[in-house]
N, C-alpha and C. Protein backbone atom coordinates (compact mmCIF):
# COMPACT_ATOMS: atom_id res chain seq x y z
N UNK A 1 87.84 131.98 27.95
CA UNK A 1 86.89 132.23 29.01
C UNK A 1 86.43 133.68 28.89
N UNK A 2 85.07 134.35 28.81
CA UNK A 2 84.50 135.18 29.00
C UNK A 2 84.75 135.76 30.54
N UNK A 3 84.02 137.34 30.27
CA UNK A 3 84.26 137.61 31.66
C UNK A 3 82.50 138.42 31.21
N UNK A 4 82.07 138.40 32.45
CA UNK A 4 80.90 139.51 32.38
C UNK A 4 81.04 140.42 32.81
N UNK A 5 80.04 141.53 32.48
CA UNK A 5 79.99 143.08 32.89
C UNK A 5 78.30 143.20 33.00
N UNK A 6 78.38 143.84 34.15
CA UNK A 6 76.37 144.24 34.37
C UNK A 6 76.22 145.68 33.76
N UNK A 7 75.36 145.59 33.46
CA UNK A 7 74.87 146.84 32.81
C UNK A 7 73.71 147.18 33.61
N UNK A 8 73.10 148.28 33.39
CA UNK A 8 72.06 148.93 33.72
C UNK A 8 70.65 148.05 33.88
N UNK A 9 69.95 147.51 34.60
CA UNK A 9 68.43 147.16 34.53
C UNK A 9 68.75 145.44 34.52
N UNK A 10 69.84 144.56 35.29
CA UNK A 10 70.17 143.56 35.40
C UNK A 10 70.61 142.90 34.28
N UNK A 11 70.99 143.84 33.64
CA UNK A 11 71.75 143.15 31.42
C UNK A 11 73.28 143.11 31.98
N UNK A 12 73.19 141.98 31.35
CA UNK A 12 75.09 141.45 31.14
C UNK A 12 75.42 141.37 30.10
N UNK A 13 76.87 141.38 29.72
CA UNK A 13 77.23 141.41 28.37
C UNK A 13 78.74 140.80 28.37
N UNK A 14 79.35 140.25 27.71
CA UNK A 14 80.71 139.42 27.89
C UNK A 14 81.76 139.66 26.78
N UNK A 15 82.57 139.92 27.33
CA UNK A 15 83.86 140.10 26.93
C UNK A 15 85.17 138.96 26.82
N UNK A 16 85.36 138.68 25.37
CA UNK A 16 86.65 137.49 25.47
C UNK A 16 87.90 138.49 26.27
N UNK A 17 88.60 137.34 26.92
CA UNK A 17 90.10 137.25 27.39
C UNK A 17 90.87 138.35 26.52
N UNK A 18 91.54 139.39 26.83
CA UNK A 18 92.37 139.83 25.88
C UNK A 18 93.87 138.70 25.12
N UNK A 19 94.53 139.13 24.37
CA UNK A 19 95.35 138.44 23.30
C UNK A 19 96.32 138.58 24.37
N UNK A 20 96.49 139.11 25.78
CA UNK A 20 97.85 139.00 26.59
C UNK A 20 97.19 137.84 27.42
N UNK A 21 96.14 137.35 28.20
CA UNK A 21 95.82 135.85 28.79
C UNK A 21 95.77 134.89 27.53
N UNK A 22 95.37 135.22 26.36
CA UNK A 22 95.70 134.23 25.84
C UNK A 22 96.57 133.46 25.50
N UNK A 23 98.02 134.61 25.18
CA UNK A 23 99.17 134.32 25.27
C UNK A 23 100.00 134.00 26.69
N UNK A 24 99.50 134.15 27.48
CA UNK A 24 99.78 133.73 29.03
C UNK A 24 99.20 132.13 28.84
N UNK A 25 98.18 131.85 28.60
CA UNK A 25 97.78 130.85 28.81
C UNK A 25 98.35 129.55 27.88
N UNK A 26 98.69 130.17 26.92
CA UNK A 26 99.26 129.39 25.51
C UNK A 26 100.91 129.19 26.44
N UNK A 27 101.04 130.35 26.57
CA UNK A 27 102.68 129.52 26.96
C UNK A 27 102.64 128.50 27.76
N UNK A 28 102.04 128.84 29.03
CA UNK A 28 101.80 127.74 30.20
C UNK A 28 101.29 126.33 29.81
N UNK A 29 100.87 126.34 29.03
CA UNK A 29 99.90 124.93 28.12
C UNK A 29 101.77 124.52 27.15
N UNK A 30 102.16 125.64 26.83
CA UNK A 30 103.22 124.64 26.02
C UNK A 30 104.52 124.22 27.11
N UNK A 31 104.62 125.18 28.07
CA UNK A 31 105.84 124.14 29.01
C UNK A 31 105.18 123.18 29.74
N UNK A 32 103.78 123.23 30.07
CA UNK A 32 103.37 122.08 30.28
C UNK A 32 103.52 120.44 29.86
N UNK A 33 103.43 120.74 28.49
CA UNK A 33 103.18 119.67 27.66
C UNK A 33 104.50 119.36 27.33
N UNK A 34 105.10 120.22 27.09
CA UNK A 34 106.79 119.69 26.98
C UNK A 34 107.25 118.91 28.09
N UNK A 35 107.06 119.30 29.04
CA UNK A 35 108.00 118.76 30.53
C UNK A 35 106.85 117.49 30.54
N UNK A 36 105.25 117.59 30.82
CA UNK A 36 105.01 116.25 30.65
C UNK A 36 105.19 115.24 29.59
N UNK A 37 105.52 115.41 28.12
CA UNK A 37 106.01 114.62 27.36
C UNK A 37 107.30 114.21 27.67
N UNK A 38 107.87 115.61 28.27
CA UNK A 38 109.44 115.02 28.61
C UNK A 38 109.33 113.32 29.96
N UNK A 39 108.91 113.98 30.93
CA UNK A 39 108.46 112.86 32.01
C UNK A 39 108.29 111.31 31.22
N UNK A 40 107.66 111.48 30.39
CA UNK A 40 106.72 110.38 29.77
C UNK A 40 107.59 109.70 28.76
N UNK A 41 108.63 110.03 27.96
CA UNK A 41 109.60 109.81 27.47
C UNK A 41 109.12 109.65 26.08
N UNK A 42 108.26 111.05 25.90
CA UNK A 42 107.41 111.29 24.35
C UNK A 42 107.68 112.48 23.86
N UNK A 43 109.24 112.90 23.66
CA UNK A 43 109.68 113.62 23.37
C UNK A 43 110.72 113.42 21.96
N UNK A 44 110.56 114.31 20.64
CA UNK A 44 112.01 113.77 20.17
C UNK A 44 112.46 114.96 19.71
N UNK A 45 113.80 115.18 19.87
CA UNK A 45 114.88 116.84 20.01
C UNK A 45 115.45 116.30 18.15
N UNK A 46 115.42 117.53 18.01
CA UNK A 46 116.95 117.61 16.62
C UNK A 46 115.92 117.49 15.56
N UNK A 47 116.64 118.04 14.39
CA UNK A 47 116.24 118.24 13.40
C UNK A 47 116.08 116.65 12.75
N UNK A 48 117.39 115.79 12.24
CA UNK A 48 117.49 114.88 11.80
C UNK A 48 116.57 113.48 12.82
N UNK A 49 116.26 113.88 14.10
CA UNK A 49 116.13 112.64 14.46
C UNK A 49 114.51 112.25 14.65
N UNK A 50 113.71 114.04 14.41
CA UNK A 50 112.97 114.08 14.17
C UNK A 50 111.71 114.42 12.74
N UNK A 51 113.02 114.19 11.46
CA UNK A 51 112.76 113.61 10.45
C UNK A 51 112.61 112.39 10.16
N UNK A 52 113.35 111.64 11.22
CA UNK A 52 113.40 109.98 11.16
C UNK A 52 112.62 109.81 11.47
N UNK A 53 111.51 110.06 12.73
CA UNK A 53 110.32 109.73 13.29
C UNK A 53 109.40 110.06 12.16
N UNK A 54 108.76 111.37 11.80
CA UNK A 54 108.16 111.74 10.82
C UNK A 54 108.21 110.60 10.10
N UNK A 55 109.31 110.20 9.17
CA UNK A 55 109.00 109.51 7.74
C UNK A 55 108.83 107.94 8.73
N UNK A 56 109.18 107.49 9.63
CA UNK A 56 108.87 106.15 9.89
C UNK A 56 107.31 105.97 10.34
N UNK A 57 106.82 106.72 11.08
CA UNK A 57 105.52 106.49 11.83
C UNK A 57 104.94 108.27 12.14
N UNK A 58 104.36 108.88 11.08
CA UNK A 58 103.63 109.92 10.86
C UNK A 58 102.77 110.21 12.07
N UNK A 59 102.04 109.31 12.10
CA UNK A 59 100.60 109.03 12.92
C UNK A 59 101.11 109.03 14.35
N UNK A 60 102.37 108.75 14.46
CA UNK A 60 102.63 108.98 16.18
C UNK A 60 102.80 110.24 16.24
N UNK A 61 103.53 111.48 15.81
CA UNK A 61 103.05 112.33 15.85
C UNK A 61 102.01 113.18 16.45
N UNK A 62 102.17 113.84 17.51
CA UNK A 62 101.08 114.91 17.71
C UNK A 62 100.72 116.33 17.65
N UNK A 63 102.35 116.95 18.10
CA UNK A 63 102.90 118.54 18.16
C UNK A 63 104.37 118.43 17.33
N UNK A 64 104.18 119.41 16.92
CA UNK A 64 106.02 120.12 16.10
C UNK A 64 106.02 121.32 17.01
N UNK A 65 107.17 121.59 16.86
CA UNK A 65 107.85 122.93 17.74
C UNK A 65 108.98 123.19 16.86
N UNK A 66 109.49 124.30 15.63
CA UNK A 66 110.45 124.63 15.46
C UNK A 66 110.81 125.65 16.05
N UNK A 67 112.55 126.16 16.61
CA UNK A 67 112.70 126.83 17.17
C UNK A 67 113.99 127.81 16.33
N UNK A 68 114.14 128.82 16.15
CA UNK A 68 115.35 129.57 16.08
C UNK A 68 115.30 130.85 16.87
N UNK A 69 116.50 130.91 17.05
CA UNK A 69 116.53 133.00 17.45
C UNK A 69 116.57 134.20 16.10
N UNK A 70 116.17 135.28 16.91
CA UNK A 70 115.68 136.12 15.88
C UNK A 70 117.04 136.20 14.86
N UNK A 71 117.99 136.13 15.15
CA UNK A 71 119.27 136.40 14.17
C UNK A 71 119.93 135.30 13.35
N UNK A 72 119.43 133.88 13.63
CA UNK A 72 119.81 133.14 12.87
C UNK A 72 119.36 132.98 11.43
N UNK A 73 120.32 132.98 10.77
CA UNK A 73 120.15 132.53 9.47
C UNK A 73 121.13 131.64 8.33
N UNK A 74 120.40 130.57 9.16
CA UNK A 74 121.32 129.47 8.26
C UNK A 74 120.14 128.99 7.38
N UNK A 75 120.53 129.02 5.95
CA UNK A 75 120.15 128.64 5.02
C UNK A 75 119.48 127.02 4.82
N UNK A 76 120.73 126.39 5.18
CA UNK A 76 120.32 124.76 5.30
C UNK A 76 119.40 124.54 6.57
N UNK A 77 118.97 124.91 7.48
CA UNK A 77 118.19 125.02 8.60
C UNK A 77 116.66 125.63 8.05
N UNK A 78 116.84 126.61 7.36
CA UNK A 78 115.41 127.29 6.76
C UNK A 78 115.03 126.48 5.78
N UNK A 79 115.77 125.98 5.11
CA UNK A 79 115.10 124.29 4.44
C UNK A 79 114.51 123.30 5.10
N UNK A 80 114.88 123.11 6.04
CA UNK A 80 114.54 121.74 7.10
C UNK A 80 113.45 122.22 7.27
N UNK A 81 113.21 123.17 8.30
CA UNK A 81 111.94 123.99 8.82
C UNK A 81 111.14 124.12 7.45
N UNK A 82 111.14 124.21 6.50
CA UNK A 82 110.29 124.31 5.01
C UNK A 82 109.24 122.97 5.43
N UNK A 83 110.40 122.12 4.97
CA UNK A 83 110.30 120.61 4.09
C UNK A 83 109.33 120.29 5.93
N UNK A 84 109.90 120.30 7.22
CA UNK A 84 109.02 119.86 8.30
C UNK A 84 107.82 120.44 8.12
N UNK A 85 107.53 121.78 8.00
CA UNK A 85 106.20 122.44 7.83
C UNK A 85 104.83 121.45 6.86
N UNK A 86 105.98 121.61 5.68
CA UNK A 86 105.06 121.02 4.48
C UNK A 86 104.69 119.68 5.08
N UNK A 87 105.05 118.72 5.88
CA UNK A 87 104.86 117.36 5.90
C UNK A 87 103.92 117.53 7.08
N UNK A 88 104.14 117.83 8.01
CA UNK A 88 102.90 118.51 9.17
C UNK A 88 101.52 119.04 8.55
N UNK A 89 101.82 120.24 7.42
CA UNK A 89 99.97 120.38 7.25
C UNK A 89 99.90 119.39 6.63
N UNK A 90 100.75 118.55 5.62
CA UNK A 90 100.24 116.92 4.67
C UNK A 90 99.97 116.09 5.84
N UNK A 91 99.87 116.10 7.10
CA UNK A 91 99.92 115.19 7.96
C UNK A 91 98.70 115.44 9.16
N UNK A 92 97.83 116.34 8.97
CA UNK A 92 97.54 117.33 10.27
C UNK A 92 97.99 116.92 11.16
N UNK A 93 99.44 117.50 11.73
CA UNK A 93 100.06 118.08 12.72
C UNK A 93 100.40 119.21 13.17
N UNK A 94 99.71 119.66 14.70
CA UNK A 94 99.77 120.80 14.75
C UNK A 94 101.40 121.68 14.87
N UNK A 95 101.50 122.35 14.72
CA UNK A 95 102.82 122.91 14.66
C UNK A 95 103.25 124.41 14.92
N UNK A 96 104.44 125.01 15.53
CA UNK A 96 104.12 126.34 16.31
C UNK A 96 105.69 126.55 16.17
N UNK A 97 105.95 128.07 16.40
CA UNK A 97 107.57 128.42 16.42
C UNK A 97 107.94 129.03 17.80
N UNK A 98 108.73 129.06 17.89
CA UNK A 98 109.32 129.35 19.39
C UNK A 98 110.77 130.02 18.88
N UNK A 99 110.90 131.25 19.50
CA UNK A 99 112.09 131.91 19.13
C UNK A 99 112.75 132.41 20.38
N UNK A 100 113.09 131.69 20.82
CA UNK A 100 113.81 131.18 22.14
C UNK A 100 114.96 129.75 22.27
N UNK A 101 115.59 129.80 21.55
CA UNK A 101 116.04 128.33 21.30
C UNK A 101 116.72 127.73 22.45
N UNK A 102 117.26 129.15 23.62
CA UNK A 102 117.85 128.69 24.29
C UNK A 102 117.11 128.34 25.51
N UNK A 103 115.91 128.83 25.80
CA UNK A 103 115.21 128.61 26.68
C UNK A 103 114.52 127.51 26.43
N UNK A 104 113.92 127.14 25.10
CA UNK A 104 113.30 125.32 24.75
C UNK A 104 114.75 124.45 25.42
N UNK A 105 115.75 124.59 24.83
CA UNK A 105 116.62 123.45 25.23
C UNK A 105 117.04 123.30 26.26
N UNK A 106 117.17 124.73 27.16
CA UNK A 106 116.76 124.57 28.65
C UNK A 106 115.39 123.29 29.32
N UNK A 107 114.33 123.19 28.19
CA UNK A 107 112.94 122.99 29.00
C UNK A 107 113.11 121.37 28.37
N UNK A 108 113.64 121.19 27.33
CA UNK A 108 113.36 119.79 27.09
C UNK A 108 115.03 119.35 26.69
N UNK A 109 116.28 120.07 27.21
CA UNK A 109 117.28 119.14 26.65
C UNK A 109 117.65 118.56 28.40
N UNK A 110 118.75 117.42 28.28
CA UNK A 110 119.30 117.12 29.65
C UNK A 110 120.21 118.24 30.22
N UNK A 111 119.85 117.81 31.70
CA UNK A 111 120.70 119.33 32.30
C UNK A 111 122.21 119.08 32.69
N UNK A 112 122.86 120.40 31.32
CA UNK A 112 124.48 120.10 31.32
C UNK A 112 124.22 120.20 30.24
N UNK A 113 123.66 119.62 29.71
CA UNK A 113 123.86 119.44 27.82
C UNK A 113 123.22 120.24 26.83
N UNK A 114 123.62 120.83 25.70
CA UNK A 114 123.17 121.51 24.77
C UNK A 114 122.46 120.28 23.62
N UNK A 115 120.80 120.54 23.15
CA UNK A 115 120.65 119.71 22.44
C UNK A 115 120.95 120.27 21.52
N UNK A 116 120.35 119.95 19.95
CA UNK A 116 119.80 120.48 18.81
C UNK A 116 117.89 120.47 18.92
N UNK A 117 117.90 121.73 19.92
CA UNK A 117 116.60 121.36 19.85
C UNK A 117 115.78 122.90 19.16
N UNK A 118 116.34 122.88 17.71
CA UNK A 118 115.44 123.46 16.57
C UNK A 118 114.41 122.70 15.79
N UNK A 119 114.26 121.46 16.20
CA UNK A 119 112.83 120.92 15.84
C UNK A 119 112.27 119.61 16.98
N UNK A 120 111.42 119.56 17.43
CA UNK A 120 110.82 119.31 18.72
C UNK A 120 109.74 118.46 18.08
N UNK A 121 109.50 117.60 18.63
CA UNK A 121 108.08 116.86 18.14
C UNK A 121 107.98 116.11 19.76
N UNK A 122 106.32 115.96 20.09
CA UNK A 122 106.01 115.59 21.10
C UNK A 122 104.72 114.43 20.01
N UNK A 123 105.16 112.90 20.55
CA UNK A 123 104.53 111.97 20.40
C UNK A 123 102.93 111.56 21.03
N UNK A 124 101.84 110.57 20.44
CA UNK A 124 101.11 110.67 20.93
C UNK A 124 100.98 109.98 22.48
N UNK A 125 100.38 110.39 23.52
CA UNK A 125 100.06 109.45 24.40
C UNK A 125 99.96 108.01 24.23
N UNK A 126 100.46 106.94 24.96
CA UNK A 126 99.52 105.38 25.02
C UNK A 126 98.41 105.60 24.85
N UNK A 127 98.28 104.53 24.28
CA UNK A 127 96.73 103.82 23.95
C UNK A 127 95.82 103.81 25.60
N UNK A 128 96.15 103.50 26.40
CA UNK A 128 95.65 103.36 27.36
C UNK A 128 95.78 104.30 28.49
N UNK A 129 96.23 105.60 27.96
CA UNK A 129 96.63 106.93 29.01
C UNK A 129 95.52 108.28 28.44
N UNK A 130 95.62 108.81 29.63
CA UNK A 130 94.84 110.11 29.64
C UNK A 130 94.88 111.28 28.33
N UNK A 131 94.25 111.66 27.75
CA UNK A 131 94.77 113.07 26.89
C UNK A 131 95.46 113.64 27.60
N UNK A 132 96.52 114.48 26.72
CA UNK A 132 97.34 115.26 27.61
C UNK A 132 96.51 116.59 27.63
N UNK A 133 95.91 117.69 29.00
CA UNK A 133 94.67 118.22 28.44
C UNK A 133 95.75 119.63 28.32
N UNK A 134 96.90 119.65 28.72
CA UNK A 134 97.54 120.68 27.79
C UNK A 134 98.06 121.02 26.72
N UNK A 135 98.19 119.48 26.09
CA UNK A 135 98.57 119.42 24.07
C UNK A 135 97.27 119.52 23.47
N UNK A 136 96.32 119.42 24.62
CA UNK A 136 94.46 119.97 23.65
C UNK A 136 94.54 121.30 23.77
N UNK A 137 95.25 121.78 24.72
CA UNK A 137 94.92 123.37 24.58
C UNK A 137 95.74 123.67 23.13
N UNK A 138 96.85 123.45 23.23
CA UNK A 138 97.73 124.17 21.74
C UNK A 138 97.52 123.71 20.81
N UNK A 139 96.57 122.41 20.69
CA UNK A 139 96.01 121.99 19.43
C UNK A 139 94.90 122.81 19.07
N UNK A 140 94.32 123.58 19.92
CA UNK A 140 92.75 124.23 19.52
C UNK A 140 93.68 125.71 19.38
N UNK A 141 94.48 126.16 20.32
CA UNK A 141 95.11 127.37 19.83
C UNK A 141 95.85 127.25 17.89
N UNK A 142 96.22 126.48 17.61
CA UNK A 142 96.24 125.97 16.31
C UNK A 142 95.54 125.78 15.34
N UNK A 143 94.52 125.63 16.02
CA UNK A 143 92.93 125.35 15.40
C UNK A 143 92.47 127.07 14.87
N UNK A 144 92.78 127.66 16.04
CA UNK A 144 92.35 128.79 15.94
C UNK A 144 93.01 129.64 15.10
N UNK A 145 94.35 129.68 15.16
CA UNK A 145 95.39 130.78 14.66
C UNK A 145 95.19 130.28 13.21
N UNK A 146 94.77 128.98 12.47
CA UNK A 146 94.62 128.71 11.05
C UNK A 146 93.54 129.74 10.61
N UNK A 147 92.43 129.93 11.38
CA UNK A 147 91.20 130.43 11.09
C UNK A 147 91.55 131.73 10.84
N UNK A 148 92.58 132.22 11.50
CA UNK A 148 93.45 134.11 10.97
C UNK A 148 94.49 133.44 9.96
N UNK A 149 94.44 132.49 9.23
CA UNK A 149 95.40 132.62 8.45
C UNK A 149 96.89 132.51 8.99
N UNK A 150 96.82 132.40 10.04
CA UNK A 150 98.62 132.07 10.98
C UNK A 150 98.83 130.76 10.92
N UNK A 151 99.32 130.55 9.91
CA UNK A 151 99.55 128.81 9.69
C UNK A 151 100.60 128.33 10.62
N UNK A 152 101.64 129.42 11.03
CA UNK A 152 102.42 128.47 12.09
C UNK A 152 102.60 129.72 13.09
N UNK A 153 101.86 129.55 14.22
CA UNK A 153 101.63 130.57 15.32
C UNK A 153 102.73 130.36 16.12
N UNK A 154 103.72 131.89 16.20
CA UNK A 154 104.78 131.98 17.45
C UNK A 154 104.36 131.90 18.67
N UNK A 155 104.77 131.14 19.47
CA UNK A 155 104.55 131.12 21.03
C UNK A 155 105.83 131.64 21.99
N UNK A 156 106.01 132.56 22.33
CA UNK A 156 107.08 133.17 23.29
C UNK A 156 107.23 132.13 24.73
N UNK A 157 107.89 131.80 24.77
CA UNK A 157 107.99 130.78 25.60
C UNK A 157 108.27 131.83 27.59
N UNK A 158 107.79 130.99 28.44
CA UNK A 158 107.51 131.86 29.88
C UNK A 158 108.90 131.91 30.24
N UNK A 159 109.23 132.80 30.99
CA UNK A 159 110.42 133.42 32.03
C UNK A 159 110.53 132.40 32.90
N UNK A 160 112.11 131.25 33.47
CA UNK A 160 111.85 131.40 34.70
C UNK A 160 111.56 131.61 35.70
């Protein structure tokens, strides 16, 4: 969204959103879409269980979310996240990192329970249901961040 500014002799001139509403707005669009996929029961947590989906039915597919914290480094995990990446752009699926792991599994695991939720995939809507119009926002933020060359754009996930 633009904003205007008047100038001198009734001239306007417009200014994009700075990169802090955008990132305000990007987060809010992704706990959105999580908690309504969660509702909707179009959610799938874990690395392995959302390799199973991938290779069975691609096309259901709509969002990836990998997640780690800044200090992890497990080797066999930075493979997974590889091999998911590569099959997402072979797939156009949009896809984004989140380095918050504990706050995603807060937002999409059950409460009490720790998932494995370092890889996240949110499924498409029914055939007969609404777009979700907040998985259009992070699909065009995706859209966008390719166009700078950010093939997989971090999203800081919002504060309680």
């Amino acid at each position: 969204m633009s904003k205007g500014t008047r100038l001198g002799n009734g001239l306007f001139f417009f200014v994009q959103n700075s990169q802090s509403e955008r990132g305000v707005q990007t987060r809010k669009s992704l706990s959105e879409a999580l908690l309504s996929a969660k509702a909707e029961g179009r959610l799938t947590v874990g690395v392995y269980e959302c390799a199973k989906i991938m290779n069975e039915d691609p096309d259901s597919v709509s969002f990836c979310l990998l997640a780690t914290d800044d200090f992890e480094c497990d080797i066999a995990l930075q493979i997974h996240f590889t091999l998911i990446q590569a099959f997402c752009f072979d797939n156009d699926i949009s896809i984004v990192r989140v380095n918050d792991l504990k706050r995603l599994n807060a937002l999409v695991g059950t409460k009490g329970q720790l998932e494995d939720a370092h890889c996240v995939l949110i499924t498409n809507p029914a055939e007969d249901s609404w777009e979700d119009p907040a998985l259009e926002k992070l699909h065009l933020f995706c859209e966008e961040s390719r166009s700078y060359n950010e093939w997989v754009p971090e999203i800081t996930l919002p504060e309680r």
